[in-house]
N, C-alpha and C. Protein backbone atom coordinates (compact mmCIF):
# COMPACT_ATOMS: atom_id res chain seq x y z
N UNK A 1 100.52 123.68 158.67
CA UNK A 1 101.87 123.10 158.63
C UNK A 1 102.69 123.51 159.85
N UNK A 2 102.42 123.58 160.91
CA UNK A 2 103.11 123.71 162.35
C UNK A 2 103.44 122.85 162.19
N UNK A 3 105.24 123.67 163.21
CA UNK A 3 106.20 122.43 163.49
C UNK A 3 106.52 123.14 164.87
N UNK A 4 106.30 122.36 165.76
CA UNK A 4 106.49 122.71 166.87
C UNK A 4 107.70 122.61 167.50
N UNK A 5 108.35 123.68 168.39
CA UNK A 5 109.34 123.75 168.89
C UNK A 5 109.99 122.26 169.74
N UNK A 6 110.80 121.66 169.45
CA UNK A 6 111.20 120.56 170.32
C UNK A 6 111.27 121.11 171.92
N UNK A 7 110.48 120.39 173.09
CA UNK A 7 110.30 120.28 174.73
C UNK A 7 109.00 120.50 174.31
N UNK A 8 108.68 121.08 175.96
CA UNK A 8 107.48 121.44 176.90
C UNK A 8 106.77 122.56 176.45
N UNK A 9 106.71 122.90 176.11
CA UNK A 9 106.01 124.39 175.33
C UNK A 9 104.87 124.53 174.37
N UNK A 10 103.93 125.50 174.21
CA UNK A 10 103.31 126.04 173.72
C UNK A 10 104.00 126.31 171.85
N UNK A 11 104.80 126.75 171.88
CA UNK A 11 106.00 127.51 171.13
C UNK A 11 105.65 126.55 169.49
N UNK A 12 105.84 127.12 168.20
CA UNK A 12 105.76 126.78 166.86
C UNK A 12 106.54 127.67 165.69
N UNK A 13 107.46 127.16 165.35
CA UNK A 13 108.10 127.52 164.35
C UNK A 13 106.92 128.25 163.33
N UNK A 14 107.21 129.73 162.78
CA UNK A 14 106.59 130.18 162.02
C UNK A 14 106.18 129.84 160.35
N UNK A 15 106.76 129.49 160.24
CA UNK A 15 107.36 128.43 158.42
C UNK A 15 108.13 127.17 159.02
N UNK A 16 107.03 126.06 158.39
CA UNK A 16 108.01 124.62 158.41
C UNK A 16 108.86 124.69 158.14
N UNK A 17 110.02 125.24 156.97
CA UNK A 17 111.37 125.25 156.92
C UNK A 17 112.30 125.98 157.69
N UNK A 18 113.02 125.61 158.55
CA UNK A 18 113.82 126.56 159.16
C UNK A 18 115.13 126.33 158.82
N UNK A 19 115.76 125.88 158.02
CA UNK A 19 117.16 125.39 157.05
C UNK A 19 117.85 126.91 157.82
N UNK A 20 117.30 128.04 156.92
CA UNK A 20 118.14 129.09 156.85
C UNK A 20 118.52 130.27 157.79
N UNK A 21 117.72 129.48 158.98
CA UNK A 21 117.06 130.53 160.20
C UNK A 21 118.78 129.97 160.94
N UNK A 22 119.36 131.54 161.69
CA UNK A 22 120.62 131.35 162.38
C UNK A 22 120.19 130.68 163.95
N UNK A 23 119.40 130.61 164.31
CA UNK A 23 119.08 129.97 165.49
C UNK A 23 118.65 128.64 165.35
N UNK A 24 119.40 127.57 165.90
CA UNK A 24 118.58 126.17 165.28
C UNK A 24 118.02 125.99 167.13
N UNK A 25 116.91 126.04 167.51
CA UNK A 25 116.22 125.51 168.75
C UNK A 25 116.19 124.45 168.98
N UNK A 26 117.06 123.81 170.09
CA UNK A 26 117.28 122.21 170.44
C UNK A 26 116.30 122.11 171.72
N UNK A 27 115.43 123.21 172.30
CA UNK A 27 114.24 122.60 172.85
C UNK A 27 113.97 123.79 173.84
N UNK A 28 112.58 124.18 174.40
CA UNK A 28 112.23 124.85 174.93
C UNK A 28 110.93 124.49 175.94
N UNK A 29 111.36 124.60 177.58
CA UNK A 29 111.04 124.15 178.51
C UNK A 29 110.17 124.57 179.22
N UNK A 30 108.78 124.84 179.25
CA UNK A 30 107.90 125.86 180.55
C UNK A 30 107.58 124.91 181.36
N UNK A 31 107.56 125.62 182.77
CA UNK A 31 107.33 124.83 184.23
C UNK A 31 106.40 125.97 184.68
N UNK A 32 105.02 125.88 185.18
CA UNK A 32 104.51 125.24 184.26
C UNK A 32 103.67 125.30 182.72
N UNK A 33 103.54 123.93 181.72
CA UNK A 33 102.74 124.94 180.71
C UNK A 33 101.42 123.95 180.23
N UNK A 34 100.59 124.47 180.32
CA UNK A 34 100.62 126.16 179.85
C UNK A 34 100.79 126.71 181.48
N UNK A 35 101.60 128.39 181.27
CA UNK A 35 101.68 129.22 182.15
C UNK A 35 100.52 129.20 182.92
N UNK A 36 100.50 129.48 184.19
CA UNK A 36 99.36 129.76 185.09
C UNK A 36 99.39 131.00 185.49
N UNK A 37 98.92 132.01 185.59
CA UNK A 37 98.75 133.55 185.82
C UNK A 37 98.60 133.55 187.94
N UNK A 38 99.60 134.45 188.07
CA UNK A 38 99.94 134.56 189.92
C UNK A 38 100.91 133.29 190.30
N UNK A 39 101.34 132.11 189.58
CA UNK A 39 102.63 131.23 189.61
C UNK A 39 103.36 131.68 188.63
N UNK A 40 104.97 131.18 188.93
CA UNK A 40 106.13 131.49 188.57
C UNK A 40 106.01 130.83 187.56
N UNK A 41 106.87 130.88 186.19
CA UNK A 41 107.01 130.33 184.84
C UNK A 41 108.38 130.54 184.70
N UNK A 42 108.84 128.59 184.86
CA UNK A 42 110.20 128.70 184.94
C UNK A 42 110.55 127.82 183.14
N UNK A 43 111.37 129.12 182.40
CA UNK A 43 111.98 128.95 180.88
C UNK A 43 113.71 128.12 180.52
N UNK A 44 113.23 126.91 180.31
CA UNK A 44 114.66 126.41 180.10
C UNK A 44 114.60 126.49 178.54
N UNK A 45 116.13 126.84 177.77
CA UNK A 45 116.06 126.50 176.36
C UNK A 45 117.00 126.57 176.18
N UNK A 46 117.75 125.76 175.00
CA UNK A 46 119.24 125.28 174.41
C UNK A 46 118.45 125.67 172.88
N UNK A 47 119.54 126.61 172.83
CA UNK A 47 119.99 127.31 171.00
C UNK A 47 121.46 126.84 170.78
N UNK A 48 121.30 126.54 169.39
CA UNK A 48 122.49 126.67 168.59
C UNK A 48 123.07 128.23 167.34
N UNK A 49 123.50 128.73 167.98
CA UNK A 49 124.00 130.07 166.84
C UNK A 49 124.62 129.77 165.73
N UNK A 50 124.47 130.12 164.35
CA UNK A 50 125.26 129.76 163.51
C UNK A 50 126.06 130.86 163.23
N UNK A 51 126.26 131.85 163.80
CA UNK A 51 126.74 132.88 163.95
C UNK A 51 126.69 133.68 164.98
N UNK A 52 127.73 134.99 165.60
CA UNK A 52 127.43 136.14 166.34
C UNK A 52 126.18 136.77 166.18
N UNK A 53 125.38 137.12 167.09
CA UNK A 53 124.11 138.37 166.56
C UNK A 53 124.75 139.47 167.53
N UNK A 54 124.68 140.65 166.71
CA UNK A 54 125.35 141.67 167.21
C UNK A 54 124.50 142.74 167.68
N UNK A 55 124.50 143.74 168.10
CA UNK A 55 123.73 144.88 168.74
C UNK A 55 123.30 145.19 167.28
N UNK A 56 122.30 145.59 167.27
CA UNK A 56 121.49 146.39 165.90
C UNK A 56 120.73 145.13 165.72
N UNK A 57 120.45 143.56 166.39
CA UNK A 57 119.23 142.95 165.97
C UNK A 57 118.10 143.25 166.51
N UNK A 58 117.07 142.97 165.48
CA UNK A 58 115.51 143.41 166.43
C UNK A 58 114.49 142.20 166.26
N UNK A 59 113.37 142.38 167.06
CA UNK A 59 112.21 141.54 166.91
C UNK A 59 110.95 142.20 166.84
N UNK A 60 110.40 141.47 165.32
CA UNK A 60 108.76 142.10 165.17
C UNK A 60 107.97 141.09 165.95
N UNK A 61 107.53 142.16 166.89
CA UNK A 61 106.88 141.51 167.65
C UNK A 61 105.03 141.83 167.79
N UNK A 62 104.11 140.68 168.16
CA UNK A 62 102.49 141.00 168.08
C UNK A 62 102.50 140.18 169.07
N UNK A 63 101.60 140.56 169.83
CA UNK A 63 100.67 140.21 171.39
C UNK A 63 99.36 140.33 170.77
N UNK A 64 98.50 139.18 170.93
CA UNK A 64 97.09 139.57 170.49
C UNK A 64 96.14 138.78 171.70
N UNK A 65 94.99 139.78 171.92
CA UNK A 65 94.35 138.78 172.94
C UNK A 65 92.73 138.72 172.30
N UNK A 66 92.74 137.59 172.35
CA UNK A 66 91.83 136.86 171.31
C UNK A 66 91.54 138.12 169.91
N UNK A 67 91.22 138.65 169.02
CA UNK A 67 91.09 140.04 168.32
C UNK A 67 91.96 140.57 168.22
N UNK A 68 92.00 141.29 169.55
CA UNK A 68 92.50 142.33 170.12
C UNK A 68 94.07 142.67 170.14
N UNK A 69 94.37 143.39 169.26
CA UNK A 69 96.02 143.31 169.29
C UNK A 69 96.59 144.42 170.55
N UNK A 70 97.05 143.81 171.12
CA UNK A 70 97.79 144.52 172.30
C UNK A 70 99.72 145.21 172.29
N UNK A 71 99.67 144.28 171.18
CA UNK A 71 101.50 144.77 171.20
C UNK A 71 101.60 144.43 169.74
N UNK A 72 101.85 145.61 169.13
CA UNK A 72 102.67 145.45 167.22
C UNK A 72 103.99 146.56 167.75
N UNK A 73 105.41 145.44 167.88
CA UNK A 73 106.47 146.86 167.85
C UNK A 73 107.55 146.00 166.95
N UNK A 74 108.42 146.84 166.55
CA UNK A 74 109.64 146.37 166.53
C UNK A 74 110.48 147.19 167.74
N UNK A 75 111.15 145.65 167.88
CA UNK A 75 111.94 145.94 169.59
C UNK A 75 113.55 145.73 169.61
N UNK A 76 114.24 146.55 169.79
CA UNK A 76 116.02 146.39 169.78
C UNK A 76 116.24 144.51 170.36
N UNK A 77 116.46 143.43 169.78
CA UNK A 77 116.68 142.43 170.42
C UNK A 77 117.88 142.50 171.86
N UNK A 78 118.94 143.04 171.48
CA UNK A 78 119.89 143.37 172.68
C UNK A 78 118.90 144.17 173.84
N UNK A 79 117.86 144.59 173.67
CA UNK A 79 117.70 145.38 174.84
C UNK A 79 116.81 144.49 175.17
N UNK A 80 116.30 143.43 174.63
CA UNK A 80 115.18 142.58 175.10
C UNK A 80 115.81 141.22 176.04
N UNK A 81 117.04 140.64 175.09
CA UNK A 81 118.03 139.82 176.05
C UNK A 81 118.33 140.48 177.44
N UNK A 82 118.12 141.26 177.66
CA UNK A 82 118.68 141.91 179.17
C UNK A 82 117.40 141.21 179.92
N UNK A 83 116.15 141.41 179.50
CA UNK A 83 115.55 141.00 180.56
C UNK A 83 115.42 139.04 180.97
N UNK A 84 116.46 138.46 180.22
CA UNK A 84 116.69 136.68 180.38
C UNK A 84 117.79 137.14 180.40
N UNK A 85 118.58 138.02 181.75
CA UNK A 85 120.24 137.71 182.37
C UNK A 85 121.36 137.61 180.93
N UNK A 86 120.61 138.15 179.90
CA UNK A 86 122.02 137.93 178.48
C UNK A 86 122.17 139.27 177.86
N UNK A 87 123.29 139.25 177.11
CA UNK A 87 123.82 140.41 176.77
C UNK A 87 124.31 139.89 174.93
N UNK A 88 124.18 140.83 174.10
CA UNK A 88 124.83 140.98 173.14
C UNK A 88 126.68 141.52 172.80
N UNK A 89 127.33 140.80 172.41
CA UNK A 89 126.79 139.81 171.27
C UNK A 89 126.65 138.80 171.86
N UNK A 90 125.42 138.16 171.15
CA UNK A 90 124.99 136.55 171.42
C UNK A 90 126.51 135.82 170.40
N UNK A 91 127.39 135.00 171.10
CA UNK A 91 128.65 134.36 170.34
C UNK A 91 128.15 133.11 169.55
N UNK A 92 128.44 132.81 168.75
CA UNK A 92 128.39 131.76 168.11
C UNK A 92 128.22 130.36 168.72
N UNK A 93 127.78 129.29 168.34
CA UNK A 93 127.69 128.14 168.90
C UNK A 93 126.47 127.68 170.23
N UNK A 94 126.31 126.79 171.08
CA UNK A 94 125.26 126.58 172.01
C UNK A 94 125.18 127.67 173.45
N UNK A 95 123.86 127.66 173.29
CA UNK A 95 123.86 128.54 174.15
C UNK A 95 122.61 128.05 174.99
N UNK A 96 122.51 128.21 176.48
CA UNK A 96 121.45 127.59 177.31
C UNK A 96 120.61 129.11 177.92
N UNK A 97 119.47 129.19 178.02
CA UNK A 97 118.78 129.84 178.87
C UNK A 97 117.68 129.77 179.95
N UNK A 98 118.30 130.47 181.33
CA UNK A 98 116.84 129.72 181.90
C UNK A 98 117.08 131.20 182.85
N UNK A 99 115.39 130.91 183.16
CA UNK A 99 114.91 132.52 183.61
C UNK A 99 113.53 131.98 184.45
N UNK A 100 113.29 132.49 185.23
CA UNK A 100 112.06 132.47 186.46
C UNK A 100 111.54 133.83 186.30
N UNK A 101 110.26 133.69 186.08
CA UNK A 101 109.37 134.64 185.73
C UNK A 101 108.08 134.81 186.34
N UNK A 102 107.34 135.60 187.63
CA UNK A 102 106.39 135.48 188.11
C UNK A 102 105.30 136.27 187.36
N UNK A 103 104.31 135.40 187.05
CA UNK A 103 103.40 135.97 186.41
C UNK A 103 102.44 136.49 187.64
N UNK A 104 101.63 138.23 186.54
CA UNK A 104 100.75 138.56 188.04
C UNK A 104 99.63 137.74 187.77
N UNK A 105 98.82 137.61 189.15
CA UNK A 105 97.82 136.78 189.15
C UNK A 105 96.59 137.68 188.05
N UNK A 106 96.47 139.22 188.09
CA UNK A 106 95.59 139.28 186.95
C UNK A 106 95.46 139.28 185.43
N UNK A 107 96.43 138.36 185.17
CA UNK A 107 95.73 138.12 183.58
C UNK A 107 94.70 138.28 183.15
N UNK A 108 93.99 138.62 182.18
CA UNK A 108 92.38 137.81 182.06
C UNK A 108 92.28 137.11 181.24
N UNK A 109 91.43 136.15 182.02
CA UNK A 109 91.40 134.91 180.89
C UNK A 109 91.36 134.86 179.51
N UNK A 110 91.45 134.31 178.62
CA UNK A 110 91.54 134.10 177.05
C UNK A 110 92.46 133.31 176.41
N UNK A 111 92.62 134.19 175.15
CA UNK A 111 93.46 133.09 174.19
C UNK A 111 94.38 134.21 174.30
N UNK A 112 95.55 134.03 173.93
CA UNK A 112 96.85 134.94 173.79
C UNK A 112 97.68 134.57 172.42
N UNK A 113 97.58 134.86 171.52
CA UNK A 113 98.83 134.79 170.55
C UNK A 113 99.87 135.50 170.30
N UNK A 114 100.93 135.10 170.51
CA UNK A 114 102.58 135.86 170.48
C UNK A 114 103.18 135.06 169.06
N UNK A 115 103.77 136.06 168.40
CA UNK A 115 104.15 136.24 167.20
C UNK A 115 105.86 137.12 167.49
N UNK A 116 106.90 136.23 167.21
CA UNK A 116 108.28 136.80 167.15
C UNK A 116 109.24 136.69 165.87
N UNK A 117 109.04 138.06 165.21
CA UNK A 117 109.49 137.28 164.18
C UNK A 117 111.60 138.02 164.06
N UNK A 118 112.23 137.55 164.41
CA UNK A 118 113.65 137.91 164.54
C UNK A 118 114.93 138.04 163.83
N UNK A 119 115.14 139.24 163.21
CA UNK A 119 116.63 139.19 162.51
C UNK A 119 117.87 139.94 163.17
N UNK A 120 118.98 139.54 162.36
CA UNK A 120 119.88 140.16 162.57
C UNK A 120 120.14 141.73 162.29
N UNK A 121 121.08 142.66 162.54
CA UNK A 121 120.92 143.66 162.20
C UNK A 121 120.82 144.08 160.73
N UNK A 122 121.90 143.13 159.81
CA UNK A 122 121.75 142.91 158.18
C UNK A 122 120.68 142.44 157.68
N UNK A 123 118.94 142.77 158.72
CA UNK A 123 117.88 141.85 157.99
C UNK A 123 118.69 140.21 157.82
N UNK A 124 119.28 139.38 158.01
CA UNK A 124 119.13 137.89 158.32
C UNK A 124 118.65 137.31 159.21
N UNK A 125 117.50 136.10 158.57
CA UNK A 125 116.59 135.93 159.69
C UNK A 125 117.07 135.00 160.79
N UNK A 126 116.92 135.42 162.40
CA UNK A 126 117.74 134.77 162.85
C UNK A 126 116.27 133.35 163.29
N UNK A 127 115.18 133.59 163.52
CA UNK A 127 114.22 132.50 163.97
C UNK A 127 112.81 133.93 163.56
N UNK A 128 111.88 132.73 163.70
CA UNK A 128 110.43 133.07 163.54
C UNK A 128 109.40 131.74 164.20
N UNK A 129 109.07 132.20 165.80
CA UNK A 129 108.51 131.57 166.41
C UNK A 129 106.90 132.35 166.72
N UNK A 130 105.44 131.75 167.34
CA UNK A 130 104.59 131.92 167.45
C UNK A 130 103.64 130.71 168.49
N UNK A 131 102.92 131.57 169.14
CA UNK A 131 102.55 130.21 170.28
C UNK A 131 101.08 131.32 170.60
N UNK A 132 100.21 129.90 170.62
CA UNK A 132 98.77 130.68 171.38
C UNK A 132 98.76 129.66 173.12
N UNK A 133 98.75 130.87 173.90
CA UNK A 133 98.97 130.47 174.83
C UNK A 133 97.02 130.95 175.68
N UNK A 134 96.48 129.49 176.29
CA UNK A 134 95.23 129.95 176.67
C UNK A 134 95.08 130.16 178.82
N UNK A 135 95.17 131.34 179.04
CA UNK A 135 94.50 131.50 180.65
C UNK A 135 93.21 131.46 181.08
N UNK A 136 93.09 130.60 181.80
CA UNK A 136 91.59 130.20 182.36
C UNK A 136 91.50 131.21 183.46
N UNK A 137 90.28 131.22 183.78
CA UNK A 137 89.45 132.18 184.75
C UNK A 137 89.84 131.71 186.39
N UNK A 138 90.52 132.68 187.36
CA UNK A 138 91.17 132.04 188.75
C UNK A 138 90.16 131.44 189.30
């Protein structure tokens, strides 16, 4: 039951229903995608907030490469917005993001699955996105 993020992307809503999720995603942009490993990966995306998210939100986050889990954390979300030019509090209403990102050329090839699953500091869920992203051999 994937529902995929509206644009260009890899990107899939974690649960078909997202009614109650504070982030409604009006589309998310990779240039190019899938990502190419040693080119730049340029991220456009328009959110709608249905609320402030304030310092104290976090994201459970998993990196897996093919098996292999590479990243299980929970991560301060405010300290993660710093690295896409934003700051907490995220204010209410639309919000645009775009960020240029050079990937290094050694990736190694495979499958990649990223798993974000995101609340507010009161546990309210703000989104729950997931994307298998695949790098081919240079």
């Amino acid at each position: 039951d994937a529902v995929p993020v509206p644009g260009d992307s890899p990107l899939v809503y974690c649960h078909p229903d997202t009614k109650g999720d504070i982030l409604n995603i009006v589309y998310v942009n990779l240039k190019p995608n899938p990502p190419k490993p040693g080119q730049a990966l340029d991220i456009e995306a328009v959110g709608e907030l249905s609320k402030d998210i304030e310092q104290g939100a976090y994201v459970n986050l998993q990196v897996k490469y093919g098996l292999i889990r590479l990243v299980n954390t929970k991560a301060d979300l405010c300290d993660q917005i710093k690295n896409v030019d934003m700051e907490c509090p995220l204010k209410e209403g639309r919000t645009l993001l775009t960020k240029s990102v050079n990937l290094p050329k050694e990736i190694p090839p495979g499958k990649y699955t990223v798993f974000a699953d995101v609340y507010t500091k009161d546990d309210e869920k703000i989104t729950c996105l997931t994307a298998e992203i695949y790098f081919k051999a240079g």
